[in-house]
C-alpha atoms as a PDB file:
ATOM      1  CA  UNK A   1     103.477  -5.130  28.115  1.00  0.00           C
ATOM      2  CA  UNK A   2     103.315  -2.190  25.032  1.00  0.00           C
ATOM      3  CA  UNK A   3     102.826   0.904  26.870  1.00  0.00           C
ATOM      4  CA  UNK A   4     101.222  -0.471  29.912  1.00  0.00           C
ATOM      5  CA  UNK A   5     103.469   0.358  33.119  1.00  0.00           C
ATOM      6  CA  UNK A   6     102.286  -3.045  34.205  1.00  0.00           C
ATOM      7  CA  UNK A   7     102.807  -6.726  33.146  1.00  0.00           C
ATOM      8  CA  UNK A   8      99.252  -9.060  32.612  1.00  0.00           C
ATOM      9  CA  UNK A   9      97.666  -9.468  35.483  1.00  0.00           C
ATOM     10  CA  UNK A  10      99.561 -13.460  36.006  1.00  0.00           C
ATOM     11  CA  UNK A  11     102.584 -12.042  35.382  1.00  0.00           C
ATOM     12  CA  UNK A  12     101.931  -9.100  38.131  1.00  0.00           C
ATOM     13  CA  UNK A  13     100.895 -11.574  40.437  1.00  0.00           C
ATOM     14  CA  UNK A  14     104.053 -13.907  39.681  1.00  0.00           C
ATOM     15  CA  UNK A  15     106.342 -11.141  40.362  1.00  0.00           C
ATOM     16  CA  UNK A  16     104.819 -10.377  43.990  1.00  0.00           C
ATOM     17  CA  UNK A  17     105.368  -7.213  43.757  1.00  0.00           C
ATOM     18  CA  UNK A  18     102.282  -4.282  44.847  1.00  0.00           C
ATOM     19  CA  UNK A  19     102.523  -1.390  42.011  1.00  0.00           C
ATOM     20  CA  UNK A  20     102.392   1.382  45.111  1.00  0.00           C
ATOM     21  CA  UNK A  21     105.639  -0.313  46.020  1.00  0.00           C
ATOM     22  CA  UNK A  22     106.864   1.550  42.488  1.00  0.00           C
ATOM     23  CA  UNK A  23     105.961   4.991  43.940  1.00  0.00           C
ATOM     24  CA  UNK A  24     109.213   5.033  46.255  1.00  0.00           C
ATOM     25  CA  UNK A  25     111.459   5.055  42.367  1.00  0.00           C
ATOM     26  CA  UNK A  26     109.443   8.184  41.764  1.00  0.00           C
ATOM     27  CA  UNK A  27     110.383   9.593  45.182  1.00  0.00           C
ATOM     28  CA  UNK A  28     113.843   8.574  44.368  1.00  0.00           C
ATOM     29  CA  UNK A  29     113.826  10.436  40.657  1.00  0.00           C
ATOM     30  CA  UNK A  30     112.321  13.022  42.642  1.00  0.00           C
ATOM     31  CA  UNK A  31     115.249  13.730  45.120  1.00  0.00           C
ATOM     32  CA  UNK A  32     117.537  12.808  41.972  1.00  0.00           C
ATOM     33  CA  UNK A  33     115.598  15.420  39.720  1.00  0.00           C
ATOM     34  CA  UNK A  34     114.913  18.132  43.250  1.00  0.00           C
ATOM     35  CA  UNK A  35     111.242  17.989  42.548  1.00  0.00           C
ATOM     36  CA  UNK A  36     109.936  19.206  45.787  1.00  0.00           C
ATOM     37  CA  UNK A  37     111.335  18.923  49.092  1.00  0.00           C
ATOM     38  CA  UNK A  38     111.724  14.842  49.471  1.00  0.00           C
ATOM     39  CA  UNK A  39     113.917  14.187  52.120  1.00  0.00           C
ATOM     40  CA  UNK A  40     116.539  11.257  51.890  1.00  0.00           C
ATOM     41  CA  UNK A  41     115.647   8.129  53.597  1.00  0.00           C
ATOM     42  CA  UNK A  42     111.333   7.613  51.937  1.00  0.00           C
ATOM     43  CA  UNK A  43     109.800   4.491  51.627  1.00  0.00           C
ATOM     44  CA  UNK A  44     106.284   3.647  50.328  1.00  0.00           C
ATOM     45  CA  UNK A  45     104.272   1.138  52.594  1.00  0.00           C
ATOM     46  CA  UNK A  46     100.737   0.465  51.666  1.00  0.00           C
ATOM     47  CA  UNK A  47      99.728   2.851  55.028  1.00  0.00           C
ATOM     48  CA  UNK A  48     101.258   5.661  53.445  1.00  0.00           C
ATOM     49  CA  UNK A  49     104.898   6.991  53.137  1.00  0.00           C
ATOM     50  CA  UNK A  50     107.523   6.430  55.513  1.00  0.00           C
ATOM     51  CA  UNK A  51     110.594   6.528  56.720  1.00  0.00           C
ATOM     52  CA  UNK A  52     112.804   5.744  59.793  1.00  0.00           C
ATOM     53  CA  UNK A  53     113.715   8.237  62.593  1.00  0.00           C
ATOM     54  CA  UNK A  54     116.110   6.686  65.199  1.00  0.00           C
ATOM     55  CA  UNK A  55     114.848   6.850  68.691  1.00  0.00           C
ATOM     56  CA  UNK A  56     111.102   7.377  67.319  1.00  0.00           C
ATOM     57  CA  UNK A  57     108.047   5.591  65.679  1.00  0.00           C
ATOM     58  CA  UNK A  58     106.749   6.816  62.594  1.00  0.00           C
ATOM     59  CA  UNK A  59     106.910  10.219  61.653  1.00  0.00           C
ATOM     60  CA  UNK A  60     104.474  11.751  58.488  1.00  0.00           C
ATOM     61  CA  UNK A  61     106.018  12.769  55.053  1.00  0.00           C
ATOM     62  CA  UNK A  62     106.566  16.360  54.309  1.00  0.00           C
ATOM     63  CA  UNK A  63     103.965  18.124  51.592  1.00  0.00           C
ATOM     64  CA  UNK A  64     106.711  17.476  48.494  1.00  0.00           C
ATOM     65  CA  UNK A  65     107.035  13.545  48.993  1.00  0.00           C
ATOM     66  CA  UNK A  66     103.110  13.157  49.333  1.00  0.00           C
ATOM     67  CA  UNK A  67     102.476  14.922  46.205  1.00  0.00           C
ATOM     68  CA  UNK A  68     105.166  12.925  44.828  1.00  0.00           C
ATOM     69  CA  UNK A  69     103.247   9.618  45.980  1.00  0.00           C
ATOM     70  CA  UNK A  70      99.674  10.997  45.433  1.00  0.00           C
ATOM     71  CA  UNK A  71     100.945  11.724  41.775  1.00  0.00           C
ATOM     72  CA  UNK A  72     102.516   7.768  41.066  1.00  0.00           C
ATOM     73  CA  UNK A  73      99.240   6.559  42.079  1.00  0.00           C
ATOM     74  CA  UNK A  74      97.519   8.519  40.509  1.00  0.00           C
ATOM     75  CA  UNK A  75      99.035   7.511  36.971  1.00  0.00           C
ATOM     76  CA  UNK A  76      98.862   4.203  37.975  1.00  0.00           C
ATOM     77  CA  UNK A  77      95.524   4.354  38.706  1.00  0.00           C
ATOM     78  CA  UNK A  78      94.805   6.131  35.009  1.00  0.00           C
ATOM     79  CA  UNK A  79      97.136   3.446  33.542  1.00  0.00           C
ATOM     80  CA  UNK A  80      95.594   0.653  34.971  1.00  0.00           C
ATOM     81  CA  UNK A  81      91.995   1.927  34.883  1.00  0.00           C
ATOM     82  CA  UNK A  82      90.955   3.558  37.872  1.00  0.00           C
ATOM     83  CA  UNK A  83      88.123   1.114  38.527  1.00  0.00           C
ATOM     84  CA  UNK A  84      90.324  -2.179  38.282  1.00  0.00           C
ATOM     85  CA  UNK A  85      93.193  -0.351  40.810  1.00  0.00           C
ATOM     86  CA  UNK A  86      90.027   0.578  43.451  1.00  0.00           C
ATOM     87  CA  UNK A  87      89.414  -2.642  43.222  1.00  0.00           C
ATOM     88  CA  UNK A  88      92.926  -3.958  43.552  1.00  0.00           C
ATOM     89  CA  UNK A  89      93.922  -1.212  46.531  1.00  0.00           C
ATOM     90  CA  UNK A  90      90.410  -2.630  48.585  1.00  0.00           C
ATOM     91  CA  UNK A  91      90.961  -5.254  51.214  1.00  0.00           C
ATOM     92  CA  UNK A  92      87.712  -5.784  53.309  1.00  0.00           C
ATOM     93  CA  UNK A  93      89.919  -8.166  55.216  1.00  0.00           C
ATOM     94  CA  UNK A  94      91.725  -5.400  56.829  1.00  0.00           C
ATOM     95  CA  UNK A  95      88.743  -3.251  56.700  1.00  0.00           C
ATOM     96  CA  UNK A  96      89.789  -1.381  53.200  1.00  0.00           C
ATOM     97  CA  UNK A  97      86.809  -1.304  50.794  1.00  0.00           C
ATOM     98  CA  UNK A  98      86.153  -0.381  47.725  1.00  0.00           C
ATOM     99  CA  UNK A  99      84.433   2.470  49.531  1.00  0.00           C
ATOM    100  CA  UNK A 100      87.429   3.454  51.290  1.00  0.00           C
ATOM    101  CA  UNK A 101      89.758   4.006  48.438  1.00  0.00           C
ATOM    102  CA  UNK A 102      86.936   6.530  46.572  1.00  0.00           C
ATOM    103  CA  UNK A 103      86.778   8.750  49.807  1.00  0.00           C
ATOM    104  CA  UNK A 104      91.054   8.378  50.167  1.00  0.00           C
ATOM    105  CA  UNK A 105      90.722   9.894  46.645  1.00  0.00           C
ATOM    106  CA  UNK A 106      88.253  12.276  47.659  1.00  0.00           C
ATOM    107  CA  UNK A 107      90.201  13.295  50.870  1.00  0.00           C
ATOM    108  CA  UNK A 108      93.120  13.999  48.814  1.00  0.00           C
ATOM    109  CA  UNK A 109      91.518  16.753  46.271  1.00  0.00           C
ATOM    110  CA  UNK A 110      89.773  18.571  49.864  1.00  0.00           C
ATOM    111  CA  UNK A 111      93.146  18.186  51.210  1.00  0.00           C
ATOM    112  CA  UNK A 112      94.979  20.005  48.628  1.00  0.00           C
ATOM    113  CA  UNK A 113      97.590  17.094  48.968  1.00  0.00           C
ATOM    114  CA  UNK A 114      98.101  18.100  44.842  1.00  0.00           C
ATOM    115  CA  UNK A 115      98.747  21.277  44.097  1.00  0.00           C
ATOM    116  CA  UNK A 116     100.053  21.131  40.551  1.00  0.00           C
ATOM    117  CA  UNK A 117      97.611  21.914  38.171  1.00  0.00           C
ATOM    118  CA  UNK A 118      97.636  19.247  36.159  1.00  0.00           C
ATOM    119  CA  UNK A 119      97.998  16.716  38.678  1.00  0.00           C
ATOM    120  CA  UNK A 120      94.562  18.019  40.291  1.00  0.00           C
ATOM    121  CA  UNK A 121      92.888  17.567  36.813  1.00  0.00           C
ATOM    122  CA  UNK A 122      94.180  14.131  36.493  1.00  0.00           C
ATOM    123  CA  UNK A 123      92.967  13.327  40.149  1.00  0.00           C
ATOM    124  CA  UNK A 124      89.543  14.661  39.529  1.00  0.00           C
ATOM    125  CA  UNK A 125      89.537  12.499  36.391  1.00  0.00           C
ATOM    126  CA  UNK A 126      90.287   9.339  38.492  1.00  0.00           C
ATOM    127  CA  UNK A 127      87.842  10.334  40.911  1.00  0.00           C
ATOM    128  CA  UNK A 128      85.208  10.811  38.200  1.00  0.00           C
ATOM    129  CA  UNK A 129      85.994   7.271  36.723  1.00  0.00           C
ATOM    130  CA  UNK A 130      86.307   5.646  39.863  1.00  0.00           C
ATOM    131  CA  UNK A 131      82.240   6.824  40.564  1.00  0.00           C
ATOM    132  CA  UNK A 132      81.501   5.500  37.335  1.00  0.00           C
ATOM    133  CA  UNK A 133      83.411   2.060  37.883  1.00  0.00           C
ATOM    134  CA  UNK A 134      85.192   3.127  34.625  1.00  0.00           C
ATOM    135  CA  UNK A 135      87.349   0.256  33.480  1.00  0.00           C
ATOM    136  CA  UNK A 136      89.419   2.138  30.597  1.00  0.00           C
ATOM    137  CA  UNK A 137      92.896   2.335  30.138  1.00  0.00           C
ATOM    138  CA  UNK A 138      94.967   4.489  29.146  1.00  0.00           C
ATOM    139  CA  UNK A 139      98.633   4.833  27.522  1.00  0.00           C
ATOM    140  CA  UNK A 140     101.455   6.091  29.995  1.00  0.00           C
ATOM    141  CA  UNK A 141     101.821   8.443  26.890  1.00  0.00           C
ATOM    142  CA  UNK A 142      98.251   9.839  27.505  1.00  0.00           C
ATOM    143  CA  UNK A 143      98.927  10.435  31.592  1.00  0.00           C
ATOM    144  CA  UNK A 144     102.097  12.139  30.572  1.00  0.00           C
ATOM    145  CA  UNK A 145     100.447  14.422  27.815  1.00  0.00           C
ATOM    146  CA  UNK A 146      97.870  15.128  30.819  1.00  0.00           C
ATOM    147  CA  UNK A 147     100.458  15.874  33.703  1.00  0.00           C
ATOM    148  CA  UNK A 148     102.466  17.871  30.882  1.00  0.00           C
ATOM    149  CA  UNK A 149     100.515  19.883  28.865  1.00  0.00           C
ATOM    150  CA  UNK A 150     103.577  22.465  27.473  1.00  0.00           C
ATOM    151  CA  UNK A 151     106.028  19.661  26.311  1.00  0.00           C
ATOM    152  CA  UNK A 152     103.038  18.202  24.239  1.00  0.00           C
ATOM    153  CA  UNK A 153     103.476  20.945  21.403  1.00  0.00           C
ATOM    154  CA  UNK A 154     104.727  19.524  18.240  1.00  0.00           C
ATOM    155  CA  UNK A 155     107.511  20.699  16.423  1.00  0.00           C
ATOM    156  CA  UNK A 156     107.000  22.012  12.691  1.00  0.00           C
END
């Protein structure tokens, strides 16, 4: 796996599990770590973010988890290569196409669903290579040094 957040494609498939499914740890580590306002009971679900409210449907995520999740995708989709994940996130059997998950991306920079800095650079970067069916990847090391530009200073 090396620095790849993900196994080889078999492998992924073996293990049945979706990599969004990963972005409720990083809502966890985010309550854990009291980045943003994430409230306690979060789940990820591949319609968005979720979570239970007795007596009631659904009810939407506050502004601090959806960052949160718009961020873990985000890195995924860098890791990954943002053209293979658009591919990978489209299902024209349920009506989600390729198509769909470039304007989801676009709707989320006119949104403002980001507001951290370098989390809107990163997301315009995945837009970008998503338009260009860009099928790099890059090193969890590299989306960190992107999303963290002051800890990347090296010691002398």
């Amino acid at each position: 796996m090396g620095n790849k957040i993900f196994p080889d494609k078999n492998e992924f498939e073996e293990l049945g599990i979706h990599p969004i499914c990963t972005a409720a740890l990083v809502i966890a580590m985010g309550r854990r770590l009291g980045l943003g306002d994430v409230g306690p009971w979060y789940s990820m679900a591949l319609e968005g973010l979720q979570f239970p409210v007795p007596g009631a449907s659904m009810t939407e995520e506050d502004e601090g988890a959806q960052e949160i999740c718009a961020l873990a995708a985000l890195t995924f989709f860098r890791t990954f290569g943002a053209e293979q994940f658009a591919s990978l996130m489209s299902s024209p059997a349920d009506g989600r196409t390729y198509g769909t998950v470039l304007d989801f991306l676009k709707v989320l920079k006119e949104k403002e669903v980001i507001k951290y800095r370098p989390g809107v650079t990163l997301l315009e970067n995945v837009i970008s290579d998503v338009e260009s069916d860009d099928k790099q990847e890059h090193s969890v090391g590299e989306v960190y040094r992107d999303l963290f530009p002051g800890e990347n200073k090296e010691s002398s």
